[in-house]
C-alpha atoms as a PDB file:
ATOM      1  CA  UNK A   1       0.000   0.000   0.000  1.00  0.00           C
ATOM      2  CA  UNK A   2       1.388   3.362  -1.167  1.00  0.00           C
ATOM      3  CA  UNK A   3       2.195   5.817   1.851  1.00  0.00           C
ATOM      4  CA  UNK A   4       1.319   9.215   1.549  1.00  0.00           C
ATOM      5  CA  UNK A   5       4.578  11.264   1.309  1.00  0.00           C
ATOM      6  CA  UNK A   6       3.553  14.491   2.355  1.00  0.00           C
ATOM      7  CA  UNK A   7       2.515  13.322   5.634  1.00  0.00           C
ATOM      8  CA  UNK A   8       4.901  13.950   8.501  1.00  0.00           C
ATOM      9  CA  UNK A   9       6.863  10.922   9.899  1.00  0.00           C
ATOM     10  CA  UNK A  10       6.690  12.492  13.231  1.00  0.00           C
ATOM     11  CA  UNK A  11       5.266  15.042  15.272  1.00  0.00           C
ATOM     12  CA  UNK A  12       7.999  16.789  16.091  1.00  0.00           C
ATOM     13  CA  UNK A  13       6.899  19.272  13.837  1.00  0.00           C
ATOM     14  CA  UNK A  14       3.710  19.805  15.777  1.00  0.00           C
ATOM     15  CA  UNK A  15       5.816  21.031  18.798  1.00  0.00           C
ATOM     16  CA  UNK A  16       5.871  24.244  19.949  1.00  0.00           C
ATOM     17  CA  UNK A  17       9.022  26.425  19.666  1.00  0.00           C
ATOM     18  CA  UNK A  18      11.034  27.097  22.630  1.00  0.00           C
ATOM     19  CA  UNK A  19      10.876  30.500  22.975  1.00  0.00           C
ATOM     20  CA  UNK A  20      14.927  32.159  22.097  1.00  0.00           C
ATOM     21  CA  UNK A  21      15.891  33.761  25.071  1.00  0.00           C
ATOM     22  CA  UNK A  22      16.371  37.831  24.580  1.00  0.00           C
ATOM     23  CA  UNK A  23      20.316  38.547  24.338  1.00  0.00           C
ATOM     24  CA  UNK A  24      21.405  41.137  26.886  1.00  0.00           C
ATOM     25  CA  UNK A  25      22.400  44.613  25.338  1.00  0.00           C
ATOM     26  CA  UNK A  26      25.522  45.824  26.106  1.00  0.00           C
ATOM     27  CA  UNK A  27      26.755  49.013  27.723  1.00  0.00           C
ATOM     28  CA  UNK A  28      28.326  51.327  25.218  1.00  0.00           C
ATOM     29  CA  UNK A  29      31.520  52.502  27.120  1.00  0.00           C
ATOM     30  CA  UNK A  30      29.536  56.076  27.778  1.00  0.00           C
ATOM     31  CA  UNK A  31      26.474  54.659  29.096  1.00  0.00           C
ATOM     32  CA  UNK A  32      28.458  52.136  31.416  1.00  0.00           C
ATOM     33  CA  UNK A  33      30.857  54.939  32.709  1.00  0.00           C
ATOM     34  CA  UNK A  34      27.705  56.955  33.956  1.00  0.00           C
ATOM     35  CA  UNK A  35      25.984  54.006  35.189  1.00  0.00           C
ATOM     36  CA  UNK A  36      28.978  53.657  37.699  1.00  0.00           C
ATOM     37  CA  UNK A  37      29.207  57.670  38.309  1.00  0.00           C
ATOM     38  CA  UNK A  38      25.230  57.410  39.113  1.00  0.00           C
ATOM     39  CA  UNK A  39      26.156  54.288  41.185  1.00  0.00           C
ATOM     40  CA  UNK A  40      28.868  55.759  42.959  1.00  0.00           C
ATOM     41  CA  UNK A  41      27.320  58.829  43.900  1.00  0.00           C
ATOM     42  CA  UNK A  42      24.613  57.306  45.588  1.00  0.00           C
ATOM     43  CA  UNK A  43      26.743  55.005  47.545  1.00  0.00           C
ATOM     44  CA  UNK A  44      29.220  58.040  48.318  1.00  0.00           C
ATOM     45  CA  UNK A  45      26.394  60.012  49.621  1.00  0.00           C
ATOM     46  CA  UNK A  46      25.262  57.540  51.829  1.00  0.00           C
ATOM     47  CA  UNK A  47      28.135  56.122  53.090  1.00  0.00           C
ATOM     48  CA  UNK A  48      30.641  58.391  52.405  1.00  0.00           C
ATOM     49  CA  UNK A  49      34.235  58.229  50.673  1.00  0.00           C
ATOM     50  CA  UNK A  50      36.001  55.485  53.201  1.00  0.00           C
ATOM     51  CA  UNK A  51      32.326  53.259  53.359  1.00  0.00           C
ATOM     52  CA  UNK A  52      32.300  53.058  49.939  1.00  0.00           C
ATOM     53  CA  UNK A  53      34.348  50.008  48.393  1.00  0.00           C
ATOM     54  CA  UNK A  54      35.154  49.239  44.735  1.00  0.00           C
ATOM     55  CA  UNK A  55      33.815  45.473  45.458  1.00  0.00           C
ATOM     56  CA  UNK A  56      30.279  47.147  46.439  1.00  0.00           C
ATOM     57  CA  UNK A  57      30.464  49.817  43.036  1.00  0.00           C
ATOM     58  CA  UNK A  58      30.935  46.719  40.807  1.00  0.00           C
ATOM     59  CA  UNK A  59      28.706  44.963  42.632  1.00  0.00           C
ATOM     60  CA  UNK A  60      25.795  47.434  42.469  1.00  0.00           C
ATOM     61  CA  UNK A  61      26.410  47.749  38.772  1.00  0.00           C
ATOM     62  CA  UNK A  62      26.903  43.772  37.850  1.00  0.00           C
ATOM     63  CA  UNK A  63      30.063  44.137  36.827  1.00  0.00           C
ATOM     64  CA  UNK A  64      34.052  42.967  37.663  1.00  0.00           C
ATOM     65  CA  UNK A  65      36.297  45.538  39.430  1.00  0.00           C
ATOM     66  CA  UNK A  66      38.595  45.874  36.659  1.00  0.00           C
ATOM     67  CA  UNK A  67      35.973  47.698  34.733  1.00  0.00           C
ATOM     68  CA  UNK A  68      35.356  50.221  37.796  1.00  0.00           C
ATOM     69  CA  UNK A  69      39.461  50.566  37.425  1.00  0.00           C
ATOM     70  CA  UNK A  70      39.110  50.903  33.628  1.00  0.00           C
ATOM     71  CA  UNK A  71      37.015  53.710  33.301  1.00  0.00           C
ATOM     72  CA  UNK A  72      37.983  55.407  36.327  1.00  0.00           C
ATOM     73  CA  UNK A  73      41.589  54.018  37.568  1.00  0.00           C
ATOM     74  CA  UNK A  74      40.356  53.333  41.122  1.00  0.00           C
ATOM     75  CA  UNK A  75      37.813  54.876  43.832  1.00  0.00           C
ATOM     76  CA  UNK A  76      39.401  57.773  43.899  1.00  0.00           C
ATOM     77  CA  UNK A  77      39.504  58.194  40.482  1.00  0.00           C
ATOM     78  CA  UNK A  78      35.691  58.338  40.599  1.00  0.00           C
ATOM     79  CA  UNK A  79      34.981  59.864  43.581  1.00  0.00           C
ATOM     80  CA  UNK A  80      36.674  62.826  41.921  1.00  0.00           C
ATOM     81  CA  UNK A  81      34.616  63.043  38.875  1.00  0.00           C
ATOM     82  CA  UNK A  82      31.507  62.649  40.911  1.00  0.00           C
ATOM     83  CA  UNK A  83      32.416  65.793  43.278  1.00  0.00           C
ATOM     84  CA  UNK A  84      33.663  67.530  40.106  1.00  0.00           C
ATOM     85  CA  UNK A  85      29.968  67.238  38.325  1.00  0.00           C
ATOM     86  CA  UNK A  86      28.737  68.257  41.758  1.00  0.00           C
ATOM     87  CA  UNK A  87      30.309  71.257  42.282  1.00  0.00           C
ATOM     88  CA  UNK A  88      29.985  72.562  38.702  1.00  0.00           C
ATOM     89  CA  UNK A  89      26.252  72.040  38.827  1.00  0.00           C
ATOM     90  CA  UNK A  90      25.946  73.987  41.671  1.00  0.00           C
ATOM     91  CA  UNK A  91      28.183  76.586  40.852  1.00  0.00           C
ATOM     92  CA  UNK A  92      26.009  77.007  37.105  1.00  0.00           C
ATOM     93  CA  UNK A  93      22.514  76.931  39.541  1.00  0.00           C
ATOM     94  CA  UNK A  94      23.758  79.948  41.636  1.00  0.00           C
ATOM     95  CA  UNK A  95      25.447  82.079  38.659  1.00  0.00           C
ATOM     96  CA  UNK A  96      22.870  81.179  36.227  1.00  0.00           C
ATOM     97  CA  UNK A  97      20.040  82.449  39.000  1.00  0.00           C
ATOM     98  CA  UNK A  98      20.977  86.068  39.399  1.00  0.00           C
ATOM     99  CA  UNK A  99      19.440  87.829  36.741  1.00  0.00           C
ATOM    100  CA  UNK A 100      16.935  90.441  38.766  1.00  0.00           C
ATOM    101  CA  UNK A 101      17.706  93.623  38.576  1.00  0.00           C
ATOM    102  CA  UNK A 102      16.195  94.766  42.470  1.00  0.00           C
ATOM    103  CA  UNK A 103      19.232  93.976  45.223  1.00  0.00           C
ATOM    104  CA  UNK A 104      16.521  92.070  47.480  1.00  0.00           C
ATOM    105  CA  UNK A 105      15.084  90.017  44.803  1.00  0.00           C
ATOM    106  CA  UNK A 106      18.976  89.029  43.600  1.00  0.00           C
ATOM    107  CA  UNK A 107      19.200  87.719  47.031  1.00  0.00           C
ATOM    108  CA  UNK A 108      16.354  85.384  46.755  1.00  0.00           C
ATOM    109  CA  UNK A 109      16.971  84.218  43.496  1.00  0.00           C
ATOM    110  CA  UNK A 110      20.943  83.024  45.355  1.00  0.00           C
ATOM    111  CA  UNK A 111      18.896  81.407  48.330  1.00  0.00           C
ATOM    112  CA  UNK A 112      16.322  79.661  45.721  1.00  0.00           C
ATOM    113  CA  UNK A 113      19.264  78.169  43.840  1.00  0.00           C
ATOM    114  CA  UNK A 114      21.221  77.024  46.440  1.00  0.00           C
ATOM    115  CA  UNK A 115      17.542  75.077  48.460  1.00  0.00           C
ATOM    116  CA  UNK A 116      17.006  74.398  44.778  1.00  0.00           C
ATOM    117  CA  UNK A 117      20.166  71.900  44.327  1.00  0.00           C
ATOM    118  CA  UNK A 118      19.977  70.523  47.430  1.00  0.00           C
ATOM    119  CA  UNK A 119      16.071  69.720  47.057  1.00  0.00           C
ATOM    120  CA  UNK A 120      17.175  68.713  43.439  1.00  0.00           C
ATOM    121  CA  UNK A 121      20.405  67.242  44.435  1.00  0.00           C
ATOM    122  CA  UNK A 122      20.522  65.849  47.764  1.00  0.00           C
ATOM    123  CA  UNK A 123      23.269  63.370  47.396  1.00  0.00           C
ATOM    124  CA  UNK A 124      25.205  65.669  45.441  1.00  0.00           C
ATOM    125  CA  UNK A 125      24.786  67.965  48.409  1.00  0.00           C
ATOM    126  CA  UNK A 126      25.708  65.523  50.938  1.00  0.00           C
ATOM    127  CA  UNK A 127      28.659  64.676  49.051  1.00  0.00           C
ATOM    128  CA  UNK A 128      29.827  67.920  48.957  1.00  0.00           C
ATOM    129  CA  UNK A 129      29.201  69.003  52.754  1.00  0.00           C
ATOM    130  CA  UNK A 130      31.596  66.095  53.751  1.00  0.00           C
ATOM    131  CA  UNK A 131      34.924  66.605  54.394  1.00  0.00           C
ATOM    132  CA  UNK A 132      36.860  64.971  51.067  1.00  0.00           C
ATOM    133  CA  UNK A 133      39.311  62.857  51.410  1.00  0.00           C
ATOM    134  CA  UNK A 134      41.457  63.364  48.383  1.00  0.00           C
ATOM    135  CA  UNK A 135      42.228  66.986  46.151  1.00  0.00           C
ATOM    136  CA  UNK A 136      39.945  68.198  43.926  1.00  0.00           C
ATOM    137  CA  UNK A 137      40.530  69.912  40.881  1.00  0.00           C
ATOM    138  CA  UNK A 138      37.630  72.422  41.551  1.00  0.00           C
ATOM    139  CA  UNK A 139      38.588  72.688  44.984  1.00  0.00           C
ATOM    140  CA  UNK A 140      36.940  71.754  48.280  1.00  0.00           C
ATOM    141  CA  UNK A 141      33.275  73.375  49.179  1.00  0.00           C
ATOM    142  CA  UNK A 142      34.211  76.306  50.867  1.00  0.00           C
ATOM    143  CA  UNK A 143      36.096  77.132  47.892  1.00  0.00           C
ATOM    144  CA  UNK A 144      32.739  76.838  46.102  1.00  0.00           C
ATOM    145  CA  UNK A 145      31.160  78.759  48.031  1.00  0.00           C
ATOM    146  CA  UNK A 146      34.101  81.515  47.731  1.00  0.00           C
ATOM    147  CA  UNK A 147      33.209  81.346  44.145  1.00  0.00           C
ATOM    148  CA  UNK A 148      29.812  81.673  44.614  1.00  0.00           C
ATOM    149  CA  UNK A 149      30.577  85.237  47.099  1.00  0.00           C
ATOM    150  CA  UNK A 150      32.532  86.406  44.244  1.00  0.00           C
ATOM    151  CA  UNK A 151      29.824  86.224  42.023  1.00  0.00           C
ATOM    152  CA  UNK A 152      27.514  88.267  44.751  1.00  0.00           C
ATOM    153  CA  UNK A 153      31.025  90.602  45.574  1.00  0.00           C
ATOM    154  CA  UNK A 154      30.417  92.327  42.440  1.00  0.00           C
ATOM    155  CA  UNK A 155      26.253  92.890  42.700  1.00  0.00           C
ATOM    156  CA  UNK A 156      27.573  94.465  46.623  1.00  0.00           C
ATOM    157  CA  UNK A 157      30.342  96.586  45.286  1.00  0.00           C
ATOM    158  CA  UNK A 158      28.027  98.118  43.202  1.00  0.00           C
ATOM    159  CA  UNK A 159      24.991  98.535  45.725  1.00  0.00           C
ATOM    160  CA  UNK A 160      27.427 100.002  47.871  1.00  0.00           C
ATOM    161  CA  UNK A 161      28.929 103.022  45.956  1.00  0.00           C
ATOM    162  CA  UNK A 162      25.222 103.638  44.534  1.00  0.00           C
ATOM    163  CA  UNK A 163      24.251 104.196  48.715  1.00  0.00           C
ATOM    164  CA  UNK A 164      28.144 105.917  49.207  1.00  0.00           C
ATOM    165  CA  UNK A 165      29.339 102.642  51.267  1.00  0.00           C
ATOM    166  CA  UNK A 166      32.801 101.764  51.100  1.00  0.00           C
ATOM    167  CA  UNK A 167      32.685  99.604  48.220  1.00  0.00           C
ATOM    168  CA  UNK A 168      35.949  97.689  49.846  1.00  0.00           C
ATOM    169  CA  UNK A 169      33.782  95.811  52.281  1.00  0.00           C
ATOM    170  CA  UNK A 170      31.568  94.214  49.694  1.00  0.00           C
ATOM    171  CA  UNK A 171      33.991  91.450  49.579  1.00  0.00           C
ATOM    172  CA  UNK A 172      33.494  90.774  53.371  1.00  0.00           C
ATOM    173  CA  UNK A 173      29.525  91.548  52.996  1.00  0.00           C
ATOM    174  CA  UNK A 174      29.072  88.847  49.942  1.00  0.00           C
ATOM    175  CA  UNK A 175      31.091  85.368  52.212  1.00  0.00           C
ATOM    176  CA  UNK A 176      28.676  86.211  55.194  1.00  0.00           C
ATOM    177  CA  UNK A 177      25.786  86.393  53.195  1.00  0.00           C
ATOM    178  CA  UNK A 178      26.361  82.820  50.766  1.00  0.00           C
ATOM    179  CA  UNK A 179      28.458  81.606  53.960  1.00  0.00           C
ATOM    180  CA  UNK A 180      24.970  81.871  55.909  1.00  0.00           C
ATOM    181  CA  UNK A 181      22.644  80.561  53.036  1.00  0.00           C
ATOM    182  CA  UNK A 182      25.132  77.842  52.823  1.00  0.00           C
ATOM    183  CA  UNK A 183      24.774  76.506  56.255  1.00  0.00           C
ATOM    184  CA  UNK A 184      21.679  77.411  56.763  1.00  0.00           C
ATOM    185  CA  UNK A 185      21.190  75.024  53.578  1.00  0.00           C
ATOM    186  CA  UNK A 186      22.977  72.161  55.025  1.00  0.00           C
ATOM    187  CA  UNK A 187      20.416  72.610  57.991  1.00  0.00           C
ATOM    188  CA  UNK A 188      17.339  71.840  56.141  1.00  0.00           C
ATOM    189  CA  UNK A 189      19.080  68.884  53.860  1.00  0.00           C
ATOM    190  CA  UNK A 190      17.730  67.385  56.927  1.00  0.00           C
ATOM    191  CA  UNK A 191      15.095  69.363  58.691  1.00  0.00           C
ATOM    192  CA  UNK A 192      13.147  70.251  55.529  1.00  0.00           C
ATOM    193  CA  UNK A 193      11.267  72.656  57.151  1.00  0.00           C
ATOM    194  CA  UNK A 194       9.934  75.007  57.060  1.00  0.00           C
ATOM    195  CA  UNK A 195       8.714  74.485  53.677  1.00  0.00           C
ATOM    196  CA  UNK A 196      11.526  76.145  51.033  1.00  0.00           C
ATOM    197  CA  UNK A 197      10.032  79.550  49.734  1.00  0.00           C
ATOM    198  CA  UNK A 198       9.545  80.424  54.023  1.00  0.00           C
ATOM    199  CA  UNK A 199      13.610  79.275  54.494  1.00  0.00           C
ATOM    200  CA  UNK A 200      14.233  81.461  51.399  1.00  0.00           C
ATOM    201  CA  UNK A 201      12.366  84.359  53.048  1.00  0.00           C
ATOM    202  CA  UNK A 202      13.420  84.374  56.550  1.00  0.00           C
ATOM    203  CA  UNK A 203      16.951  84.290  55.274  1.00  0.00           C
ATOM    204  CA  UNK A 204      16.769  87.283  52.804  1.00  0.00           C
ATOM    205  CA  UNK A 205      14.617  88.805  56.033  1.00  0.00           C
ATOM    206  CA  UNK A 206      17.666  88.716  57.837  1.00  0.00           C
ATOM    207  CA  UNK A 207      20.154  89.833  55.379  1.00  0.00           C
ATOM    208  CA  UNK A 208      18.187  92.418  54.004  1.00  0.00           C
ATOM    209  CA  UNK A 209      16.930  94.372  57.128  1.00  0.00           C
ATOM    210  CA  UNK A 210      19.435  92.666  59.417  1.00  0.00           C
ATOM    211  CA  UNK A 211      18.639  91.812  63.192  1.00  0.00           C
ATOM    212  CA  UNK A 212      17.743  95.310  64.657  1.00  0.00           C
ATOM    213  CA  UNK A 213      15.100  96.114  61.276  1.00  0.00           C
ATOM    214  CA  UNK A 214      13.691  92.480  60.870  1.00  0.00           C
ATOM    215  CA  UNK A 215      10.202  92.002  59.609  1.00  0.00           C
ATOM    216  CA  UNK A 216       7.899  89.910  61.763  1.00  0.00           C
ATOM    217  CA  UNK A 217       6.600  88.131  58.910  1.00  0.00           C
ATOM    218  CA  UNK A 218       8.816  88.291  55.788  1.00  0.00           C
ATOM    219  CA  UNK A 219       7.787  88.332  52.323  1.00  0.00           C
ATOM    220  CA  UNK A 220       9.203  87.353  48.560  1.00  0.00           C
ATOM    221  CA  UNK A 221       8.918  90.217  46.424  1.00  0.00           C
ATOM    222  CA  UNK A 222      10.286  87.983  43.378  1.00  0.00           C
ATOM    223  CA  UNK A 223       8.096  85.942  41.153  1.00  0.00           C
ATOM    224  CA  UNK A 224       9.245  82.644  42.766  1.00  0.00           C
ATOM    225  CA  UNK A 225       6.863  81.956  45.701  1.00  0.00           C
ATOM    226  CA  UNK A 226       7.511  78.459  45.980  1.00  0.00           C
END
């Protein structure tokens, strides 16, 4: 009897198809050096510089240490680019802010930027508030901040002479003010209240009228209220 050829010899055929497991994309070597500075900086902000361990890094990021050493030639290495990118973004969110042309308002826009970043940027700004370990090539924070008074030295020098101050003491005038937004800041990283536009108006309170003209309840003449 003549068998039918097109018929399967087995049901193999009827099976169904393992489904092909989905290849893993790989990292460019851009995206896998930010995926360890993102890493790092969380682990750096929460347990600091000497907590921190290359093992954990790799770990974290499911790779070996050798890549953590070939993108960034160590711990160190990283931690510096992380506190670089820190300190530059803060710098650019404090410069970038002062574009009123009223004295008071320019104040507010400084204490805005600064609660800004470190609403924006907490690690970052617990990074940076520790004491670092190694040199940086932007300097340490209170070199930031000195940047950030030179930026408000010049706004001073110029309020002064218009009001016949001694233009010479602006320099002094512009570290107390950022020097007490700055600490003032690393106050509410963890207090977080009041709520940011009242921080931002109590300080400008006090360096605007100072102690002896304070307003009992200060307000924002800018158009940030919040």
């Amino acid at each position: 009897m003549a068998t039918d050829s097109s018929t399967p010899s087995s049901a193999s055929s009827d099976r169904p198809e393992k489904p092909r497991r989905a290849r893993r994309t790989r990292m460019t070597g851009a995206e896998r050096r930010q995926q360890l500075l993102e890493i790092g900086r969380t682990l750096f902000a929460a347990k600091g510089f000497e907590g921190t361990s290359v093992e954990e890094i790799a770990a974290k990021a499911g790779v070996s240490k050798p890549m953590v050493y070939e993108h960034f030639g160590g711990k160190e290495g990283l931690y510096a680019v992380v506190v670089d990118r820190e300190m530059r973004q803060l710098l650019d969110m404090v410069t970038g802010s002062l574009t009123a042309g009223h004295p008071r308002e320019l104040c507010e826009q400084a204490a805005f930027a600064l609660l800004d970043y470190i609403e924006e940027y907490t690690d970052g700004f617990r990074i940076l508030v520790r004491d670092s370990p190694i040199p940086q090539s932007t300097g340490s924070f209170a070199s930031l901040i000195s940047d950030i008074a030179t930026q408000v030295e010049d706004i001073l020098g110029r309020e002064f002479k218009a009001r016949g101050f001694d233009s010479k003491l602006a320099p002094l005038y512009a570290q107390a003010l950022v020097g007490m937004v700055a600490l003032t800041g690393q106050w509410w990283l963890d207090a977080r209240k009041p709520k940011k536009a009242e921080v931002a108006a109590h300080l400008v309170n006090l360096a605007w009228h100072g102690l002896d003209g304070l307003e009992p309840k200060p307000r924002l003449i800018g158009h940030r209220k919040a």
